[in-house]
Protein backbone atom coordinates (compact mmCIF):
# COMPACT_ATOMS: atom_id res chain seq x y z
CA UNK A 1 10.04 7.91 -14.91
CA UNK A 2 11.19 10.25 -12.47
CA UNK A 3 11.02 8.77 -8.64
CA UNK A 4 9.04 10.93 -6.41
CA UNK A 5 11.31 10.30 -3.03
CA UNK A 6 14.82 10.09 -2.98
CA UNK A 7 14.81 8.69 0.95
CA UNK A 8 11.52 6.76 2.69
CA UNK A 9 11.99 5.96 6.23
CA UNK A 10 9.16 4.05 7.30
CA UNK A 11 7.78 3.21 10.90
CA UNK A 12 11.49 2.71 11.69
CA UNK A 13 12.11 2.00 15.66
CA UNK A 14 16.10 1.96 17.18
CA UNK A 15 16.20 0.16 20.68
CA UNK A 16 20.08 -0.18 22.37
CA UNK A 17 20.16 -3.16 24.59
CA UNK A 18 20.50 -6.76 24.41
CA UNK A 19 16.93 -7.61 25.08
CA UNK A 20 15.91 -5.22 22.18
CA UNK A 21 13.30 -7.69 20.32
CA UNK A 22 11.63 -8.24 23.62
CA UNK A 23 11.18 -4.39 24.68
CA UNK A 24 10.00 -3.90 20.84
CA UNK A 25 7.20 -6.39 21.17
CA UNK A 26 6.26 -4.81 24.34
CA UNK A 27 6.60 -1.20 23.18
CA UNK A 28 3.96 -2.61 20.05
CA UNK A 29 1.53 -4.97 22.18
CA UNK A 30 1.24 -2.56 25.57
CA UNK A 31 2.43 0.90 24.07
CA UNK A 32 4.89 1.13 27.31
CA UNK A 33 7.04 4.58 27.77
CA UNK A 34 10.60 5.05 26.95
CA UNK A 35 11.22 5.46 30.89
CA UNK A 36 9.01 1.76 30.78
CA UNK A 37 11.61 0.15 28.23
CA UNK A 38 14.56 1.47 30.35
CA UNK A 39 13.27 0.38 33.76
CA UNK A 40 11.71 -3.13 32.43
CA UNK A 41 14.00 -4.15 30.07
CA UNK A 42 17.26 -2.15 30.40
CA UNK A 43 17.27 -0.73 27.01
CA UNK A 44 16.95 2.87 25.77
CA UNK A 45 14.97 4.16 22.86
CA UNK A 46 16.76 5.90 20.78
CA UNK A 47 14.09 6.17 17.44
CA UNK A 48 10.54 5.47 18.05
CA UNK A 49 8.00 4.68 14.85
CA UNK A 50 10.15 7.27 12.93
CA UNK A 51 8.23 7.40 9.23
CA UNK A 52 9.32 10.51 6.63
CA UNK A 53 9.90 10.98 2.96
CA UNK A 54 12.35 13.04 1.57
CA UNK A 55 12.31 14.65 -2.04
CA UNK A 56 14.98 14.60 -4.68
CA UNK A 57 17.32 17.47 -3.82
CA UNK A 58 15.71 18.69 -0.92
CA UNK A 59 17.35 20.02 1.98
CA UNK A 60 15.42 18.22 4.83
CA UNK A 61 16.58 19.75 8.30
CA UNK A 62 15.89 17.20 11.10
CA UNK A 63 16.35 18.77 14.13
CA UNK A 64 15.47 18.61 18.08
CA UNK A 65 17.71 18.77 21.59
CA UNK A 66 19.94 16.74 22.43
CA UNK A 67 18.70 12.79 23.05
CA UNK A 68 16.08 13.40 20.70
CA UNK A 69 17.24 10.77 18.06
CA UNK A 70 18.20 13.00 15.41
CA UNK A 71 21.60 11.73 14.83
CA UNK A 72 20.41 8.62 15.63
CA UNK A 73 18.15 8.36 12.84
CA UNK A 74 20.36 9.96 10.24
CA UNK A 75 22.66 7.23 10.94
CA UNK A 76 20.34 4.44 9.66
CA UNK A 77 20.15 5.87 5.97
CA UNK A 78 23.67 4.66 5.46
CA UNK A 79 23.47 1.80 7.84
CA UNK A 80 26.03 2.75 10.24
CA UNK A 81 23.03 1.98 12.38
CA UNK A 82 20.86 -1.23 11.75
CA UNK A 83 17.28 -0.42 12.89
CA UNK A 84 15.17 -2.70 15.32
CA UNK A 85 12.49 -2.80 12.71
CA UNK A 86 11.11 -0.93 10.23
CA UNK A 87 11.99 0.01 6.64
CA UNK A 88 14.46 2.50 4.65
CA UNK A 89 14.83 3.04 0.82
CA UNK A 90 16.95 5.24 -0.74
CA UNK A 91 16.75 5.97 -4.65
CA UNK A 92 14.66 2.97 -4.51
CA UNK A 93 16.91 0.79 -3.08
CA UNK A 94 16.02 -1.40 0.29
CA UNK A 95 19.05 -0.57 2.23
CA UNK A 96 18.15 -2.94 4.78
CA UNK A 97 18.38 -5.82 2.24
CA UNK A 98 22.09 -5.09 0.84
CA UNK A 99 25.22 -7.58 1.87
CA UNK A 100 28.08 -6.03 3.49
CA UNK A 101 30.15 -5.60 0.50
CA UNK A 102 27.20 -4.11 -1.75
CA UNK A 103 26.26 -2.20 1.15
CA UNK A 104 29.84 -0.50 1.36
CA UNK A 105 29.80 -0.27 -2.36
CA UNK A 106 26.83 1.66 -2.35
CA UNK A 107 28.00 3.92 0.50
CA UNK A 108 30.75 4.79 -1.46
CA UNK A 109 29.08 5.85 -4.44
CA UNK A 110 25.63 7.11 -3.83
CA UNK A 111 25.93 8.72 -0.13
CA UNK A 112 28.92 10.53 1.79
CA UNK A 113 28.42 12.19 5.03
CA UNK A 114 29.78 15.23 6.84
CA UNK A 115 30.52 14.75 10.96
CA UNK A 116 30.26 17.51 13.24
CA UNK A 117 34.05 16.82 14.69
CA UNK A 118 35.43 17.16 11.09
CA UNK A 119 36.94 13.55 10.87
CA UNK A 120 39.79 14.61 8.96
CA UNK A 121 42.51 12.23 8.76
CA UNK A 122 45.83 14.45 10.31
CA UNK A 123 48.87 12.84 8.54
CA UNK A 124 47.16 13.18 4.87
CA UNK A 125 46.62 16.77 3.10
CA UNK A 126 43.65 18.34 2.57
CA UNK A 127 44.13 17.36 -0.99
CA UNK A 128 44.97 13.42 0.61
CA UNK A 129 42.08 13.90 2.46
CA UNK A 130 39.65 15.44 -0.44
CA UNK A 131 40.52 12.81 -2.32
CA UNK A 132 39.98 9.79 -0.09
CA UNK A 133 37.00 8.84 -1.47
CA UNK A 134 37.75 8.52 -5.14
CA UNK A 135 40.89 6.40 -3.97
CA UNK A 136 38.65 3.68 -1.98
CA UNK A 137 36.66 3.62 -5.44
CA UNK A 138 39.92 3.11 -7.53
CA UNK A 139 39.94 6.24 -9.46
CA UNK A 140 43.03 6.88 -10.77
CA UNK A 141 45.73 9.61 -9.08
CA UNK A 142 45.78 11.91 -11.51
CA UNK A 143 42.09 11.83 -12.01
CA UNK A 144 41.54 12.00 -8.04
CA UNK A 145 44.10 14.88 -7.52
CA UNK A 146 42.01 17.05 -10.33
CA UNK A 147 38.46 16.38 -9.04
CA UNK A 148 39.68 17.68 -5.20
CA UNK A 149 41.40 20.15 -6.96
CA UNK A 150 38.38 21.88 -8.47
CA UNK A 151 36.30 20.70 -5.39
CA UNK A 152 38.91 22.96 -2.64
CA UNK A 153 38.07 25.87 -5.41
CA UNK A 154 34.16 24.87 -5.07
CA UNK A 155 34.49 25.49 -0.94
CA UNK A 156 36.57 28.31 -1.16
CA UNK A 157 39.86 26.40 -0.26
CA UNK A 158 42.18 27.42 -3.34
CA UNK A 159 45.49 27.32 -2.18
CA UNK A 160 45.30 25.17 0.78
CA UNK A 161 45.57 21.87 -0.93
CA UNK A 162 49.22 20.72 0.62
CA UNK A 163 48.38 21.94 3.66
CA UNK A 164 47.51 19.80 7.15
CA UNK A 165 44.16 19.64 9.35
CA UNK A 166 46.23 21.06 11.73
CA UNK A 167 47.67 24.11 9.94
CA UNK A 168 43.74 25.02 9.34
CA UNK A 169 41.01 26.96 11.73
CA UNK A 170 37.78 24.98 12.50
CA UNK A 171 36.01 26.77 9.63
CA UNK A 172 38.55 25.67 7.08
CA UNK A 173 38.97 21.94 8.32
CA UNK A 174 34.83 21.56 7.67
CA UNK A 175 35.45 22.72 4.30
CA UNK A 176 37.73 19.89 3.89
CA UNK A 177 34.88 17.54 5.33
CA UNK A 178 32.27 18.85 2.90
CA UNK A 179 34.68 18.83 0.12
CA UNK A 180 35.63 15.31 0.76
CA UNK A 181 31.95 14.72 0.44
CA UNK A 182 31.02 16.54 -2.64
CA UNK A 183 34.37 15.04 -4.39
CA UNK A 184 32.89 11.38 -4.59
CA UNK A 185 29.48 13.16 -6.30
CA UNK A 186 27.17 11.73 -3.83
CA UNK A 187 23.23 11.86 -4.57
CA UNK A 188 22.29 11.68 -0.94
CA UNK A 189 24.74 14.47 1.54
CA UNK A 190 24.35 13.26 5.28
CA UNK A 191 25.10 16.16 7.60
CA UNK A 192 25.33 15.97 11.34
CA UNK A 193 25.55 19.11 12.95
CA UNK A 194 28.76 20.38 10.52
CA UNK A 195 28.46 23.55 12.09
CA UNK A 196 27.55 23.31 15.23
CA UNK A 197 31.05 23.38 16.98
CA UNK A 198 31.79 27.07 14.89
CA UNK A 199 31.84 30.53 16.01
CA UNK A 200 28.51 32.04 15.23
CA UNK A 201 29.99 33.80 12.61
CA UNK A 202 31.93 31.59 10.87
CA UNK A 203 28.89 28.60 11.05
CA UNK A 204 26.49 31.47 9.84
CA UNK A 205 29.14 32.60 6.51
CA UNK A 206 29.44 28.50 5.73
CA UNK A 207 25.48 28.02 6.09
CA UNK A 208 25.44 30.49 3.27
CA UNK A 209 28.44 29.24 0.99
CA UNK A 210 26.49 25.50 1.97
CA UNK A 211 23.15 27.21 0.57
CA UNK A 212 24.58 28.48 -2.41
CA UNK A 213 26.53 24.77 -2.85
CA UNK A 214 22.86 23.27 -2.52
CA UNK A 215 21.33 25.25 -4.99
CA UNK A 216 23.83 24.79 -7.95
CA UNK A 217 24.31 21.02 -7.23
CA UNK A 218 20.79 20.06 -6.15
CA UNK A 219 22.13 17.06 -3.89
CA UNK A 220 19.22 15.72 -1.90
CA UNK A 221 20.48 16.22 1.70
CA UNK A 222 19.46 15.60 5.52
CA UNK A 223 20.70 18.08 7.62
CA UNK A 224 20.65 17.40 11.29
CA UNK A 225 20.89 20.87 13.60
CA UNK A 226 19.53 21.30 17.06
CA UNK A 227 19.28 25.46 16.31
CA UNK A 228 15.90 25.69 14.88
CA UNK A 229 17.40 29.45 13.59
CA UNK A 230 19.92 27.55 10.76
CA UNK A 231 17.17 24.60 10.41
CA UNK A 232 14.92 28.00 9.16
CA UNK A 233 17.44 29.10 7.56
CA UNK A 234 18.66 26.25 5.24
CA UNK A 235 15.85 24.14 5.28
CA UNK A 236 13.21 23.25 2.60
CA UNK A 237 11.44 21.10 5.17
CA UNK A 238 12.00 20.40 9.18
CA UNK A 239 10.91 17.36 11.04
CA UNK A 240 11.13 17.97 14.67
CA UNK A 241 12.10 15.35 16.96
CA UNK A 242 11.19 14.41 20.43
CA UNK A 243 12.11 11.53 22.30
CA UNK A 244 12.98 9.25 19.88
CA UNK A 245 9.42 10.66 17.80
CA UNK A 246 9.04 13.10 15.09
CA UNK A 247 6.63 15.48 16.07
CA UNK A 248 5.95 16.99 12.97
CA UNK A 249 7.32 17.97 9.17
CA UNK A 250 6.27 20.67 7.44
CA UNK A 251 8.20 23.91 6.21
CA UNK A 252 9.68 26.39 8.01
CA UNK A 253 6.35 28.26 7.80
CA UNK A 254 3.91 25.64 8.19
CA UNK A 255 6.06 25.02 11.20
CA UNK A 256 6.46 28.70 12.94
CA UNK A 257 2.70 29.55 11.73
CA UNK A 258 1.10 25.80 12.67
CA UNK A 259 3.34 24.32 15.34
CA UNK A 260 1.70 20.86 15.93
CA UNK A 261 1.88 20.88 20.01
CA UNK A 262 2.87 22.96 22.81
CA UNK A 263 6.47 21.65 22.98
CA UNK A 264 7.07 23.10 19.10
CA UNK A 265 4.61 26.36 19.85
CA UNK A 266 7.72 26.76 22.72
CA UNK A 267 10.58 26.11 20.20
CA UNK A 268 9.41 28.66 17.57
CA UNK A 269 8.13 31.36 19.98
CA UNK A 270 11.15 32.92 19.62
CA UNK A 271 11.72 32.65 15.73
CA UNK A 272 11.45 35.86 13.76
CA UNK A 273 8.41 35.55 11.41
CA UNK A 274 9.90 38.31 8.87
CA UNK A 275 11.84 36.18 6.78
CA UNK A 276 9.94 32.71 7.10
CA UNK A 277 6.42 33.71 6.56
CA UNK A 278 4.82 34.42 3.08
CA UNK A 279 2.58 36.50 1.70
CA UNK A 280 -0.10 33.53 0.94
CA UNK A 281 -0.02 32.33 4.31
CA UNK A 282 -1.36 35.94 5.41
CA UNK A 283 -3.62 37.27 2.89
CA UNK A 284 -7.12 37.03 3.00
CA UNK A 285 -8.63 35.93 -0.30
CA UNK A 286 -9.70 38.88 -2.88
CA UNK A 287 -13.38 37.75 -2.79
CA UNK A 288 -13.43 37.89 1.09
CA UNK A 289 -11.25 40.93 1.21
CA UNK A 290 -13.61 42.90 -1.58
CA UNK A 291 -17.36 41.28 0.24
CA UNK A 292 -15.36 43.36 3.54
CA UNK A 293 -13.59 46.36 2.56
CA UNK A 294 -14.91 46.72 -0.87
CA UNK A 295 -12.87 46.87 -4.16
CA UNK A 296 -9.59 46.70 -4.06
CA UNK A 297 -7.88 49.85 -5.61
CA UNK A 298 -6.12 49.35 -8.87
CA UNK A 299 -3.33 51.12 -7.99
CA UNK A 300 -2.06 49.25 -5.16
CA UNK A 301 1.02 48.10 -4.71
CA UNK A 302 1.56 44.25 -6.23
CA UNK A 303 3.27 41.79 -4.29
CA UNK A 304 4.11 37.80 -5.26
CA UNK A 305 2.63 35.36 -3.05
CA UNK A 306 5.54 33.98 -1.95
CA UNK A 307 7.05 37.58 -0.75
CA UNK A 308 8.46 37.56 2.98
CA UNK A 309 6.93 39.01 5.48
CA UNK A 310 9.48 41.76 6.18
CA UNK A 311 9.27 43.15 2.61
CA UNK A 312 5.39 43.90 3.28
CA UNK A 313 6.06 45.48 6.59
CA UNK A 314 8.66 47.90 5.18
CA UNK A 315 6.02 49.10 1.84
CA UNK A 316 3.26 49.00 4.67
CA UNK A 317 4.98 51.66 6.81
CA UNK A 318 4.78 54.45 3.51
CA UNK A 319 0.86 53.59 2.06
CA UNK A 320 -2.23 53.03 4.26
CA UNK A 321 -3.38 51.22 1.32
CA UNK A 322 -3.76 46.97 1.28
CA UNK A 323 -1.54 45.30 -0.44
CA UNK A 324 -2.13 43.21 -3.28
CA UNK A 325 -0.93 39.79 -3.70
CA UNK A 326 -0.78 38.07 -7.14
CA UNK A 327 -0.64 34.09 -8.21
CA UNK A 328 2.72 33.04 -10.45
CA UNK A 329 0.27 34.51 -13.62
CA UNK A 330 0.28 37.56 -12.39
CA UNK A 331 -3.33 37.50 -11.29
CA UNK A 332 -4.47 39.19 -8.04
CA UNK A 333 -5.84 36.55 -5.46
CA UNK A 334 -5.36 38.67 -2.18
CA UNK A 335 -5.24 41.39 -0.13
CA UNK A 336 -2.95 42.16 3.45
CA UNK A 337 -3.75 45.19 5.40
CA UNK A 338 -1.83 46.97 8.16
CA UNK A 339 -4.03 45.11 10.71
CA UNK A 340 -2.89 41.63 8.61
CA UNK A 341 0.87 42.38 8.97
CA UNK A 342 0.56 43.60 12.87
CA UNK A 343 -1.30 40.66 13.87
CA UNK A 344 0.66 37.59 12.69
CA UNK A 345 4.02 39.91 14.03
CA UNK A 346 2.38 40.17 17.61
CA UNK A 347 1.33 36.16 17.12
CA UNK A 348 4.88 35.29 16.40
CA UNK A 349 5.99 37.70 19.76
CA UNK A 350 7.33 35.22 22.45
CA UNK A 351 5.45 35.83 25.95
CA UNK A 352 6.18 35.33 29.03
């Protein structure tokens, strides 16, 4: 039986300060404000009623500005963070209900997570260091040494093994932190903003070599970013936080084409539409199209329903003809016209 969610976070709330359980009950009786709990109780919300489900090797991007709870959450799937209240389950497993030392067992095994500031420890090797992991389990050296071996070849580090964090650029040393995660052949990858602190270029090259990574091994992974461009990107499915709230989850297109609220309408104005929206999500259905325009022609040009939006604007600009847009059989279910393709570009235009 296959398990439909590898991660549930349910109604979970995170409140720092020592009268916590008091500020909860009034946060649930009175539905006081964040700026309320601060002011009344001393304590600051850092996750409010957070509740998502994340799929077996998904890339889940979780993403908002800074103080939104984002790291704050992704904390509380490994427990680094014990939650105020609420739930968490990963692989079926209530995380909240582990002991210390199964809890560590597990962490060790089943989840390894990749830090923004690298976290590499400077008097081991990047081998050393690789290989950390499957020493805390008790694998044995020779068995450790090959598995970071072939994991520095797997991040592009082939040569580099006997080498120091400090003999490496900041490109190279988060290498060495996601190899040191994918050595211990996690299920569940925990990233907080591992690129964040990179030159554009250099994040933008390892969010593709990460991509590529994802799709071979098909770990299930939460990526926290506050650039909504790499959450696009990368992402199978965003939730976007907001003080301490997730605002909504969808995927990147449901997201730049149905932004829940004026606050996420502002954060995807920008966003280019051309490589985020589909062809479904702008066709008008054949029967509509046809009761409109009239049959389509049989000769038009065929496009999948999940083609980008910048692949129909470049055939649109040599044919005055609609396109045609076809289901996975092959069938036609759509049409997009020139007028289709120029509207949802001038809705996705950012204005002043």
């Amino acid at each position: 039986m296959t398990q439909d969610f590898a991660i549930e976070i349910s109604n979970v709330w995170k409140i720092f300060g020592r009268r916590a359980p008091e500020a909860i009950e009034d946060v649930r009786a009175n539905g006081i404000s964040k700026k309320q709990v601060l002011e009344k109780y001393n304590c600051v919300v850092g996750v409010a009623d957070a509740t998502m489900s994340i799929k077996p090797g998904e890339i889940f991007c979780v993403m908002g500005l800074s103080g939104s709870g984002k790291s704050t959450l992704v904390r509380h799937i490994n427990r680094l963070l014990e939650p105020t209240a609420g739930t968490i389950t990963v692989n079926g497993q209530d995380i909240m209900a582990m002991a210390p030392d199964a809890l560590r067992r597990y962490r060790n095994e089943h989840i390894a997570m990749v830090f923004q500031n690298f976290a590499l420890m400077p008097h081991r090797s990047v081998l050393d260091n690789v290989a950390l992991p499957l020493e805390i389990r008790g694998v044995s050296k020779n068995q450790r040494m090959e598995i970071a071996e072939r994991t520095i070849e797997m991040v592009d580090l082939t040569g580099w093994g006997n080498k120091f964090a400090h003999e490496l650029s900041g490109g190279m040393q988060q290498r060495v932190g996601l190899a040191r995660a994918l050595a211990a052949d996690p299920e569940i990858l925990l990233m907080d903003e591992p690129f964040s602190a990179l030159d554009p270029l250099i994040r933008r090259q390892l969010q593709g070599e990460f991509m590529g990574l994802a799709a071979n091994m098909k770990k299930t992974t939460v990526f926290i970013t506050h650039d909504l461009d790499e959450a696009v990107r990368i992402g199978d499915r965003i939730a976007i936080m907001r003080d301490g709230m997730v605002i909504q989850i969808g995927t990147p297109e449901e997201i730049v084409m149905n932004p829940a609220d004026d606050y996420v309408a502002d954060f995807v104005a920008g966003i280019s539409r051309l490589k985020v929206v589909r062809a479904h999500a702008v066709m008008q259905p054949l029967a509509e199209f046809e009761a409109t325009h009239g049959a389509l022609a049989a000769q038009a040009q065929e496009f999948p329903e999940d083609a980008h939006l910048g692949d129909l604007i470049t055939a649109a600009i040599s044919t005055d003809h609609p396109a045609a847009i076809t289901n996975t059989a092959g069938e036609r279910i759509g049409a997009i016209t020139r007028a289709d393709l120029l509207r949802t570009v001038i809705e996705g235009t950012e204005t002043s």
